[in-house]
PDB file of N, CA and C in Angstrom:
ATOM      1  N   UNK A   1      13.681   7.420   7.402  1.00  0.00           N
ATOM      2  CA  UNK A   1      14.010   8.453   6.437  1.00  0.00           C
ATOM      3  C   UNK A   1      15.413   8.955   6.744  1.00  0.00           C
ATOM      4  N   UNK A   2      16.245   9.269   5.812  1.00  0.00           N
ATOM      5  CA  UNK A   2      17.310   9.768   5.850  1.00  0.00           C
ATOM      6  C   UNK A   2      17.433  10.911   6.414  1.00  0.00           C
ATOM      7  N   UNK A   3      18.603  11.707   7.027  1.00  0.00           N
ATOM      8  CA  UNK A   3      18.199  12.957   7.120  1.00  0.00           C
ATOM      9  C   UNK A   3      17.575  13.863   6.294  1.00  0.00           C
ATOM     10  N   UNK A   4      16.541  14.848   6.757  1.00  0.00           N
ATOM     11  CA  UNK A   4      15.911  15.768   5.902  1.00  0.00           C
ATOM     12  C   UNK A   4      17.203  17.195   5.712  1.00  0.00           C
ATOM     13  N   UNK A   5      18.066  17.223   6.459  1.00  0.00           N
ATOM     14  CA  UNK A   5      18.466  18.749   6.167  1.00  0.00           C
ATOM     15  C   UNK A   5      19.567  17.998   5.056  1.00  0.00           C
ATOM     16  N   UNK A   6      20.149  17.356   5.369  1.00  0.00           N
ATOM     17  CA  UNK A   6      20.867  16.430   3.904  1.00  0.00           C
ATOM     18  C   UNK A   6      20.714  16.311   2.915  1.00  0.00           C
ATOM     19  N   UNK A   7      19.210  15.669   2.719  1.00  0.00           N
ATOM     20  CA  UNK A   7      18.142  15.326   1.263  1.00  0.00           C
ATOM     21  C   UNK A   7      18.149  16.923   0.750  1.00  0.00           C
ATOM     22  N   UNK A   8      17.879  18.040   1.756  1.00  0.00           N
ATOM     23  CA  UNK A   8      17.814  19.194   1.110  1.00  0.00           C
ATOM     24  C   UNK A   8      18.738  19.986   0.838  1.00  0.00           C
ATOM     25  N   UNK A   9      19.869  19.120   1.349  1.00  0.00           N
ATOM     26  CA  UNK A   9      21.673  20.161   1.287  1.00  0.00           C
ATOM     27  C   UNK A   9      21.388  21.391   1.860  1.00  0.00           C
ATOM     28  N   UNK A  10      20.419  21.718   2.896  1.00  0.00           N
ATOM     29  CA  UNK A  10      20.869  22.279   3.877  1.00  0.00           C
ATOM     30  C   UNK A  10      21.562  22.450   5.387  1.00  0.00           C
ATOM     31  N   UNK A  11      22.258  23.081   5.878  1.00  0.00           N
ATOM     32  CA  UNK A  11      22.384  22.971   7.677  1.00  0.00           C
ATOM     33  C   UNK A  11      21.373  22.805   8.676  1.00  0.00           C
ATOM     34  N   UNK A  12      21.416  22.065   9.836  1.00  0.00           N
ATOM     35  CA  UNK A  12      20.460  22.556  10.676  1.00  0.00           C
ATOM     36  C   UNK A  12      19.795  23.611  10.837  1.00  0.00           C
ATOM     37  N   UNK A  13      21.066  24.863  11.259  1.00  0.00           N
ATOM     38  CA  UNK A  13      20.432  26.154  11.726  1.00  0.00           C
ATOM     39  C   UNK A  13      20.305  26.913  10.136  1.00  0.00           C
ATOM     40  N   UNK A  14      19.759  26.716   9.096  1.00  0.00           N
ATOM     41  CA  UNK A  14      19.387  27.187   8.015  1.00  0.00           C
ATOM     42  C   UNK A  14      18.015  27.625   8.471  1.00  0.00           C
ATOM     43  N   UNK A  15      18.173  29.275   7.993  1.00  0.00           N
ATOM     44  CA  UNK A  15      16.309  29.882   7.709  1.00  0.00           C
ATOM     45  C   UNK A  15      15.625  29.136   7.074  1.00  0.00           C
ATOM     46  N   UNK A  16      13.988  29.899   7.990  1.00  0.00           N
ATOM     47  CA  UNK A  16      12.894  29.335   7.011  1.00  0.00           C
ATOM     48  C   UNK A  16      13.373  29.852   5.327  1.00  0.00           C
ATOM     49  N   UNK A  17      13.685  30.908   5.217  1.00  0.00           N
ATOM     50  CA  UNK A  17      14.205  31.418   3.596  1.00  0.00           C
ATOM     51  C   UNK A  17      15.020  30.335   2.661  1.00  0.00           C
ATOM     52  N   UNK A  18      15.679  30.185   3.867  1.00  0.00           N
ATOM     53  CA  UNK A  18      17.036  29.000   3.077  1.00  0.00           C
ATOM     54  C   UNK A  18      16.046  27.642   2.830  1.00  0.00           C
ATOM     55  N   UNK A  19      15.681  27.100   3.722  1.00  0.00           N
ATOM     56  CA  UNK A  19      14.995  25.468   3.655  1.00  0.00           C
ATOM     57  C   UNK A  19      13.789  25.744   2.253  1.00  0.00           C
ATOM     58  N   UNK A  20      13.365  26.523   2.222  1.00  0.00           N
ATOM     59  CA  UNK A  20      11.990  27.012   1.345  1.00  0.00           C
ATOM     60  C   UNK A  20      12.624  27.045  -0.334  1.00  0.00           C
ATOM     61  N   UNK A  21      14.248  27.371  -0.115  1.00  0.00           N
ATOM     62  CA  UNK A  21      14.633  27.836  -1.262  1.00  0.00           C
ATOM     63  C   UNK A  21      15.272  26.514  -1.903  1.00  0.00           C
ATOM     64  N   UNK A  22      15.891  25.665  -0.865  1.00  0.00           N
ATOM     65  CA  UNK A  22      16.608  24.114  -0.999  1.00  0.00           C
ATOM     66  C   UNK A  22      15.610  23.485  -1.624  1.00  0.00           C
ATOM     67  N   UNK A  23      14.480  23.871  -0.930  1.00  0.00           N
ATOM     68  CA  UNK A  23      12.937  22.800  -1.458  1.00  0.00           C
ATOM     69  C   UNK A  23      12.700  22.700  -2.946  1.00  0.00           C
ATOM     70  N   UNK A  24      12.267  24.235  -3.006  1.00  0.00           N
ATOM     71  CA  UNK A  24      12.308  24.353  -4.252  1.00  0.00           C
ATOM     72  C   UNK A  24      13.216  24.271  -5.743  1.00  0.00           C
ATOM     73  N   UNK A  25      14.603  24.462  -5.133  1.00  0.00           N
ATOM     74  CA  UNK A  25      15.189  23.856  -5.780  1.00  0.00           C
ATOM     75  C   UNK A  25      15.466  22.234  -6.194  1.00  0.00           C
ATOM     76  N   UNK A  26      15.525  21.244  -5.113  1.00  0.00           N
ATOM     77  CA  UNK A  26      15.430  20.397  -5.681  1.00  0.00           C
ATOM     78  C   UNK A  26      13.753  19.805  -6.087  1.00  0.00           C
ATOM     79  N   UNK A  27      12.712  20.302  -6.031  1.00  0.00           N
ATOM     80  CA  UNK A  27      11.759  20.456  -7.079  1.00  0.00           C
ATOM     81  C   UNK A  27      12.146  20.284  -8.403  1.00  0.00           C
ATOM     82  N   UNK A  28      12.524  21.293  -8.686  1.00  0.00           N
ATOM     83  CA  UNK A  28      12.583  21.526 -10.248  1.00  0.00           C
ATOM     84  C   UNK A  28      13.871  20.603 -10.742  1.00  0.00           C
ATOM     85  N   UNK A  29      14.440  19.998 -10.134  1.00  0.00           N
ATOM     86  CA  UNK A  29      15.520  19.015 -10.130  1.00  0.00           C
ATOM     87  C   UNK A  29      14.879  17.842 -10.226  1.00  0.00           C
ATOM     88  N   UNK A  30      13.633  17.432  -9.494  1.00  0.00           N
ATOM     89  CA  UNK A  30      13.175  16.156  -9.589  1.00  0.00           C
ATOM     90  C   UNK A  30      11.772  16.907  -9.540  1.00  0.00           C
ATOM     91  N   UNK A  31      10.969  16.609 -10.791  1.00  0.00           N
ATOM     92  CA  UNK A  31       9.563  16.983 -10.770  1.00  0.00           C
ATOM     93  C   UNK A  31       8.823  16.054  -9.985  1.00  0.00           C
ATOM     94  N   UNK A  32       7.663  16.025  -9.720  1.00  0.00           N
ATOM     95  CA  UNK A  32       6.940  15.197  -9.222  1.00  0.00           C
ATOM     96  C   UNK A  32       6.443  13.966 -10.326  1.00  0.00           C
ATOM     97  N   UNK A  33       5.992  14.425 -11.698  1.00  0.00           N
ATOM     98  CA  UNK A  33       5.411  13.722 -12.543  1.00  0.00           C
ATOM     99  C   UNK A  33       6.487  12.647 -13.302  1.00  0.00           C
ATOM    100  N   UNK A  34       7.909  13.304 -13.530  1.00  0.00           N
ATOM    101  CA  UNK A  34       8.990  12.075 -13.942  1.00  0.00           C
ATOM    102  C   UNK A  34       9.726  11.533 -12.674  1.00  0.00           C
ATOM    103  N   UNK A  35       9.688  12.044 -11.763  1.00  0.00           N
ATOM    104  CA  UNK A  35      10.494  11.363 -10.682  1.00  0.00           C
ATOM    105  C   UNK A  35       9.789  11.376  -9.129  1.00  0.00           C
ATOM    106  N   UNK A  36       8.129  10.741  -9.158  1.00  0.00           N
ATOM    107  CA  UNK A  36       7.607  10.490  -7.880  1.00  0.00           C
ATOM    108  C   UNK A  36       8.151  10.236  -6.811  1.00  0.00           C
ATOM    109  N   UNK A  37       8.896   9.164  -6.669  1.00  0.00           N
ATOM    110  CA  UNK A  37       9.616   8.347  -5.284  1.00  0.00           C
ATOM    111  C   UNK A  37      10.557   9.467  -4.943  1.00  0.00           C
ATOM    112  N   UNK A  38      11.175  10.385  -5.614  1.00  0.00           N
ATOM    113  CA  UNK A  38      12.315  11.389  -5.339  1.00  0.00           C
ATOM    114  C   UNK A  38      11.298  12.670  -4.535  1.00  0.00           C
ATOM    115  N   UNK A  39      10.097  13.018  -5.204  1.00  0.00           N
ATOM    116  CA  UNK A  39       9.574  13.915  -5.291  1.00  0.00           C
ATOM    117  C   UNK A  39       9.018  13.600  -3.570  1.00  0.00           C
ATOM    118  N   UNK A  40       8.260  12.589  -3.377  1.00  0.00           N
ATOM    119  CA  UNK A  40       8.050  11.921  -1.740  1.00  0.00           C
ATOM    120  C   UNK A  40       8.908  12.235  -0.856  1.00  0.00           C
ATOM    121  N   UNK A  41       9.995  12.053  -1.329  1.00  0.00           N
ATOM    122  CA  UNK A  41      11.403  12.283   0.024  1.00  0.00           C
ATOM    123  C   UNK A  41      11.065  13.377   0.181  1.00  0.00           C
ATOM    124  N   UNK A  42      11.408  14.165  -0.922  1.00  0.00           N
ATOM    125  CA  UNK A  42      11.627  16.110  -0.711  1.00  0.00           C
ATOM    126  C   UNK A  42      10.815  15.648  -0.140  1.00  0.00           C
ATOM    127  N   UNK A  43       9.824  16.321  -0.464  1.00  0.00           N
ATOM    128  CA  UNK A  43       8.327  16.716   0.324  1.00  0.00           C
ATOM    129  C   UNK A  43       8.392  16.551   2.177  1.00  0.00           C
ATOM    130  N   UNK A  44       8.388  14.706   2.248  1.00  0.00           N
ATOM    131  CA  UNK A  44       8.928  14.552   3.578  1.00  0.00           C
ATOM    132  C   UNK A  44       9.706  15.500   4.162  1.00  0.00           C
ATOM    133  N   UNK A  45      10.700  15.629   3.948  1.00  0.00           N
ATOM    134  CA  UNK A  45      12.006  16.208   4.438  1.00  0.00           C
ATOM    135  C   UNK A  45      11.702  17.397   4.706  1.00  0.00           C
ATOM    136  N   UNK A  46      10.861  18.462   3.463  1.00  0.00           N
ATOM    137  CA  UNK A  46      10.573  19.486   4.074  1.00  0.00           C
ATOM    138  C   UNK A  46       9.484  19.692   5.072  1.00  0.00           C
ATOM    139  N   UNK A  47       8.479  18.438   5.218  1.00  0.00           N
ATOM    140  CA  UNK A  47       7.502  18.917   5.740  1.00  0.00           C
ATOM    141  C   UNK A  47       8.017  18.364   7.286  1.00  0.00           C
ATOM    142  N   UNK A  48       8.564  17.484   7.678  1.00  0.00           N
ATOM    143  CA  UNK A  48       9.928  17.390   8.838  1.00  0.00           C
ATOM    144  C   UNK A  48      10.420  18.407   9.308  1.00  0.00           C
ATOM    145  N   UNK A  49      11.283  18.802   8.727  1.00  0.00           N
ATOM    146  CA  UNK A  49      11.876  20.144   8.901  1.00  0.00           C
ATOM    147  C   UNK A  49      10.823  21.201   9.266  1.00  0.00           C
ATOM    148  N   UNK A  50      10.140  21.437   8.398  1.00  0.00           N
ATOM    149  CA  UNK A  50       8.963  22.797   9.162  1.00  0.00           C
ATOM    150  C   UNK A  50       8.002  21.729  10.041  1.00  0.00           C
ATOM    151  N   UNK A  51       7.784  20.938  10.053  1.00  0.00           N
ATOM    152  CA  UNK A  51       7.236  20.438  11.573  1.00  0.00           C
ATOM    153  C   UNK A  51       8.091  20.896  12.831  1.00  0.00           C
ATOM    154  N   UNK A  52       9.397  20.705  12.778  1.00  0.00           N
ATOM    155  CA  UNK A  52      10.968  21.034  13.636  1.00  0.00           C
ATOM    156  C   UNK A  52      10.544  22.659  13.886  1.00  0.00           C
ATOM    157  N   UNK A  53      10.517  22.986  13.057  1.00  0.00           N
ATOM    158  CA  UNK A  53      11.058  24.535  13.213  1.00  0.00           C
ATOM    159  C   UNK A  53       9.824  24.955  13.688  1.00  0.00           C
ATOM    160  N   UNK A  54       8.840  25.097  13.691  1.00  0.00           N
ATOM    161  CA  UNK A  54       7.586  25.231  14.431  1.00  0.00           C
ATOM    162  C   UNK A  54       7.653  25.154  15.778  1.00  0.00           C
ATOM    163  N   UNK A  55       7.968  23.872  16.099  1.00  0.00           N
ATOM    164  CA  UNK A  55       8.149  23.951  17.876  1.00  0.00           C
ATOM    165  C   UNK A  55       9.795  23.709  18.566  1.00  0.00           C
ATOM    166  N   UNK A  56      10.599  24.588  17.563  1.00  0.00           N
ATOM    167  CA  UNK A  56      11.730  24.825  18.758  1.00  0.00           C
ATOM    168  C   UNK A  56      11.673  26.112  18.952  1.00  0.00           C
ATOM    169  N   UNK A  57      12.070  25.890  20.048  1.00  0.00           N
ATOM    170  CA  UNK A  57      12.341  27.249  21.005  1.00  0.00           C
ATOM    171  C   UNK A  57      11.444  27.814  22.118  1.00  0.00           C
ATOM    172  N   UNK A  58       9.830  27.478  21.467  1.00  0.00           N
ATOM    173  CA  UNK A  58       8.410  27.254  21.939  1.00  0.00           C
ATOM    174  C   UNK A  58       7.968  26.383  23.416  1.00  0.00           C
ATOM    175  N   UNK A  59       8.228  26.873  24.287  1.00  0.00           N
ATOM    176  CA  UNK A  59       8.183  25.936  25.572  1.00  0.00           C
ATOM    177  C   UNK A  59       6.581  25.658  25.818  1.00  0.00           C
ATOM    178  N   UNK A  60       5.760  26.299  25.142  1.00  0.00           N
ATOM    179  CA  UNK A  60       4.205  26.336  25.359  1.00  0.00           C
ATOM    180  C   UNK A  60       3.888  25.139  24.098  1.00  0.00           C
ATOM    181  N   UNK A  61       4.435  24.782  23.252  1.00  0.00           N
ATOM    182  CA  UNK A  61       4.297  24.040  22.295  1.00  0.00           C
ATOM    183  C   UNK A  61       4.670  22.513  22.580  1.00  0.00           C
ATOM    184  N   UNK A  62       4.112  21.758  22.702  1.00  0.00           N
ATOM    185  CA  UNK A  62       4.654  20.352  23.331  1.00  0.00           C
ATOM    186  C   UNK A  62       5.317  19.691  22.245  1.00  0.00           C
ATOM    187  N   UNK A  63       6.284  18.912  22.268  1.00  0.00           N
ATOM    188  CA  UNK A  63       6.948  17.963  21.120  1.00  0.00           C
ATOM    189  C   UNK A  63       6.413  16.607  20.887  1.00  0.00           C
ATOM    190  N   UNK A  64       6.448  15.749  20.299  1.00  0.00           N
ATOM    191  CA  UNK A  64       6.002  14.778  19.917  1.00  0.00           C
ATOM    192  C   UNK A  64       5.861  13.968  20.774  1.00  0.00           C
ATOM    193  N   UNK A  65       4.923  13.389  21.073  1.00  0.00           N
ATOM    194  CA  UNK A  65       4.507  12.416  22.253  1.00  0.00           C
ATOM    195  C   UNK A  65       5.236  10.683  22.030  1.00  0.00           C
ATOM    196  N   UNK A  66       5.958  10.807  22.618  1.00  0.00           N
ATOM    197  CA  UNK A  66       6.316   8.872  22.604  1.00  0.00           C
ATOM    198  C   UNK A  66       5.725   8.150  23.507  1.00  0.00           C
ATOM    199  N   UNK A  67       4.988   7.155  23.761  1.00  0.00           N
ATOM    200  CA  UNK A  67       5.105   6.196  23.973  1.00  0.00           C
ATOM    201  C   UNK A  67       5.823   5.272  24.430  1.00  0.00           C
ATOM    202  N   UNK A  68       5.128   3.989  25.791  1.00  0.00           N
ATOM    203  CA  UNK A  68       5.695   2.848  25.791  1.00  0.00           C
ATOM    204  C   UNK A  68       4.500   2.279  26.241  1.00  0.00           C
ATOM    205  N   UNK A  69       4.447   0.857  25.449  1.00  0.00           N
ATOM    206  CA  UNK A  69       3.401   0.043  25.797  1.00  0.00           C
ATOM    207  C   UNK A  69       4.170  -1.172  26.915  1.00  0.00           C
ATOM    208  N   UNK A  70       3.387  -1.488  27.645  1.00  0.00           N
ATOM    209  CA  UNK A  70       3.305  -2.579  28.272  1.00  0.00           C
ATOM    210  C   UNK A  70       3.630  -4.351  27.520  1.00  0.00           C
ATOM    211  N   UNK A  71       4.230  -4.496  27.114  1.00  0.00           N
ATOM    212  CA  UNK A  71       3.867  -6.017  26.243  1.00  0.00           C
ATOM    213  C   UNK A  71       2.942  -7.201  27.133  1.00  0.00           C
ATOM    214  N   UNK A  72       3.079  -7.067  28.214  1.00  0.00           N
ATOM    215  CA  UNK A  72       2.044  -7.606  28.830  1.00  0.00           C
ATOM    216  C   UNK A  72       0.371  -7.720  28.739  1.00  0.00           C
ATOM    217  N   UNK A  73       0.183  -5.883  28.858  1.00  0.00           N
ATOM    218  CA  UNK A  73      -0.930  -5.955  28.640  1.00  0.00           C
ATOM    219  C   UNK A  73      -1.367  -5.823  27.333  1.00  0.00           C
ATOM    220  N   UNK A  74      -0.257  -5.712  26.345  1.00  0.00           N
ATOM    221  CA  UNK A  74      -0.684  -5.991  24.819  1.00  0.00           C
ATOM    222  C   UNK A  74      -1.034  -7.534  24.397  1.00  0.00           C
ATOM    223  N   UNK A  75      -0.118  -8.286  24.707  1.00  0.00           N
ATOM    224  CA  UNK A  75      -0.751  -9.762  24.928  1.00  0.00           C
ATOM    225  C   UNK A  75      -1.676  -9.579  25.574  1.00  0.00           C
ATOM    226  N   UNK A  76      -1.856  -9.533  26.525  1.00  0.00           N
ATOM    227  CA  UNK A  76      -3.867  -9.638  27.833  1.00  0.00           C
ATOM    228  C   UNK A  76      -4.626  -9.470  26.321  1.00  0.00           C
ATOM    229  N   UNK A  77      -4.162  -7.989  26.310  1.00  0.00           N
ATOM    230  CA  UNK A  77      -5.778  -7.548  25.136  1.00  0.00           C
ATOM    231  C   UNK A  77      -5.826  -8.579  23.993  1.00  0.00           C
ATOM    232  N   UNK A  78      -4.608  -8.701  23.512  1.00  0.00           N
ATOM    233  CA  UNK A  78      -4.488  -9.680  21.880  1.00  0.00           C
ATOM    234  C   UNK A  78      -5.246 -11.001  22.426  1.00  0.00           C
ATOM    235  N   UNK A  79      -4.956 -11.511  23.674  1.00  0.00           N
ATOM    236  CA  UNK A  79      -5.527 -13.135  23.784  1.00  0.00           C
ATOM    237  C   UNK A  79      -7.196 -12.960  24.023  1.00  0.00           C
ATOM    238  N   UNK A  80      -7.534 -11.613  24.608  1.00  0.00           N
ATOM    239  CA  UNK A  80      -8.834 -11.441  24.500  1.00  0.00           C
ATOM    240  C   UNK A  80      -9.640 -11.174  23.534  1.00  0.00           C
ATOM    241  N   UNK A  81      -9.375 -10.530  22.869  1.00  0.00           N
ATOM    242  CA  UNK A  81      -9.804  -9.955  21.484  1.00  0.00           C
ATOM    243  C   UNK A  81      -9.603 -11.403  20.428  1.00  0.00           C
ATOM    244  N   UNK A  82      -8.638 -12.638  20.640  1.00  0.00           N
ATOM    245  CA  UNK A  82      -8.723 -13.461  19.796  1.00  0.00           C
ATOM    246  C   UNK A  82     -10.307 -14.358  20.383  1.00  0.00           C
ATOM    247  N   UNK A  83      -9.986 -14.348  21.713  1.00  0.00           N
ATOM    248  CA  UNK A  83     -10.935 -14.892  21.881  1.00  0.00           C
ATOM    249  C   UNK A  83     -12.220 -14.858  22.096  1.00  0.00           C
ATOM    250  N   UNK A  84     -12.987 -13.589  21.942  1.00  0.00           N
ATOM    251  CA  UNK A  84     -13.991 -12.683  21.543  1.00  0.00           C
ATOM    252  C   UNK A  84     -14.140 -13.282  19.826  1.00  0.00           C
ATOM    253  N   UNK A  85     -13.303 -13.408  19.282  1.00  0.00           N
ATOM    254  CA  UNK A  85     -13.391 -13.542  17.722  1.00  0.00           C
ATOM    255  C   UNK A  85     -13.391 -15.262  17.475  1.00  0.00           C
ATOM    256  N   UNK A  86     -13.995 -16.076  18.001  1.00  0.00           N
ATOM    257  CA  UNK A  86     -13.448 -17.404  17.844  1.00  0.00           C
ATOM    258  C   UNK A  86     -15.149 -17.712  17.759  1.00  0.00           C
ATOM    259  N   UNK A  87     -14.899 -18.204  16.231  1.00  0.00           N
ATOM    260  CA  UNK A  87     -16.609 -18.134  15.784  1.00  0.00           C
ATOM    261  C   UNK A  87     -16.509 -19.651  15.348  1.00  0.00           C
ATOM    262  N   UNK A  88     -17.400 -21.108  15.845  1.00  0.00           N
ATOM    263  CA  UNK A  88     -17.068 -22.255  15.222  1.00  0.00           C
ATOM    264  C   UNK A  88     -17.833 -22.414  13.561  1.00  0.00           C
ATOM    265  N   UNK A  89     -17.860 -23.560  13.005  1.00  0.00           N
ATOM    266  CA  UNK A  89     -18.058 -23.434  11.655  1.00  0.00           C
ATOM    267  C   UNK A  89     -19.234 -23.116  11.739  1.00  0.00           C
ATOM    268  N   UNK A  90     -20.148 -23.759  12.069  1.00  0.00           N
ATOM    269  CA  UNK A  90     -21.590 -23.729  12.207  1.00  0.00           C
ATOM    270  C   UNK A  90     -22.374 -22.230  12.663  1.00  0.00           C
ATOM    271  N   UNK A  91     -21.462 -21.558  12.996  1.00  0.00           N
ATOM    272  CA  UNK A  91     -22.018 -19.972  13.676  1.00  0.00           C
ATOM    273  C   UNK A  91     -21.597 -19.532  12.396  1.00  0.00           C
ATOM    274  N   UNK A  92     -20.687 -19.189  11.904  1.00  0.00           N
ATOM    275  CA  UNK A  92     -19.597 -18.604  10.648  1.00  0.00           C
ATOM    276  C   UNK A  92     -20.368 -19.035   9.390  1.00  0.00           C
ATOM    277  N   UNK A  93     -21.411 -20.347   8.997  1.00  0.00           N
ATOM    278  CA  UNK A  93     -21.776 -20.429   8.430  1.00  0.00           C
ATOM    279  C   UNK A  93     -23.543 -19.479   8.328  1.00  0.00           C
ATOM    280  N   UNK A  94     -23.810 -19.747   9.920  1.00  0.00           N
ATOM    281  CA  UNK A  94     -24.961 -19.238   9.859  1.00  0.00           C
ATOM    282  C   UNK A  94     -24.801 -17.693  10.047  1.00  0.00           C
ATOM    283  N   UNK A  95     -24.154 -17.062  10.193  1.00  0.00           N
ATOM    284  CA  UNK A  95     -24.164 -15.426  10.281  1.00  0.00           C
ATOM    285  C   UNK A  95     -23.791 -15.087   8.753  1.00  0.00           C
ATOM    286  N   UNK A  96     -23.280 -15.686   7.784  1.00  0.00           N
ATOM    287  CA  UNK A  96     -22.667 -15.419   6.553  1.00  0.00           C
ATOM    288  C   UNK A  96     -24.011 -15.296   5.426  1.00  0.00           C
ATOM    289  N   UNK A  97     -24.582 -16.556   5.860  1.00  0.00           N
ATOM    290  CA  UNK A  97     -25.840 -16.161   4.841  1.00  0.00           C
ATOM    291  C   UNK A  97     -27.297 -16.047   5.538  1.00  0.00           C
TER     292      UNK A  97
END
C-alpha cells in the first residue's frame, strides 16, 4: 500500500481531528458505490493510520509482532505433511466412494 498519510493528504503528526476530516473528505470525493477500488484504499489508509496512532507513545501497548521463520524447518514440515498426504490410486479410489 502506498503511503496512508499521502492517500489522505495529510502529515504524519496530523490530529485524530485532522486524519478523521481528510477521511471524510476524500469519501465524498470517491463514494464507495461509483468508485469501490478508490473507496478500499481510503478506508485502508485510515484504518492504518488509527491502528498507528493507537499505539504510539504507549509503552504498555506492544507493536506489531514480526516474525522469522526458519526455511529449514519450513521445508522439514512441507516434506512431511507431503508425505502424510501421499494416497496411491487404489486408496484415493476407495475412500472417495
Amino acid at each position: 500500500m502506498a503511503d496512508p498519510y499521502a492517500l489522505l493528504g495529510v502529515a504524519p503528526e496530523a490530529s485524530n481531528a485532522e486524519v478523521k476530516a481528510a477521511y471524510h473528505r476524500q469519501l465524498r470525493q470517491f463514494p464507495a458505490h461509483s468508485h469501490p477500488q478508490q473507496f478500499q484504499q481510503i478506508r485502508a489508509a485510515y484504518d492504518a493510520i488509527r491502528a498507528a496512532g493507537e499505539h504510539r507513545g504507549d509503552p504498555l501497548q506492544p507493536g506489531p509482532l514480526v516474525a522469522q521463520l526458519d526455511p529449514e524447518a519450513v521445508a522439514s514440515i512441507e516434506a512431511g505433511v507431503r508425505n502424510a498426504c501421499r494416497l496411491s490410486l487404489d486408496e484415493l479410489l476407495r475412500l472417495t466412494f
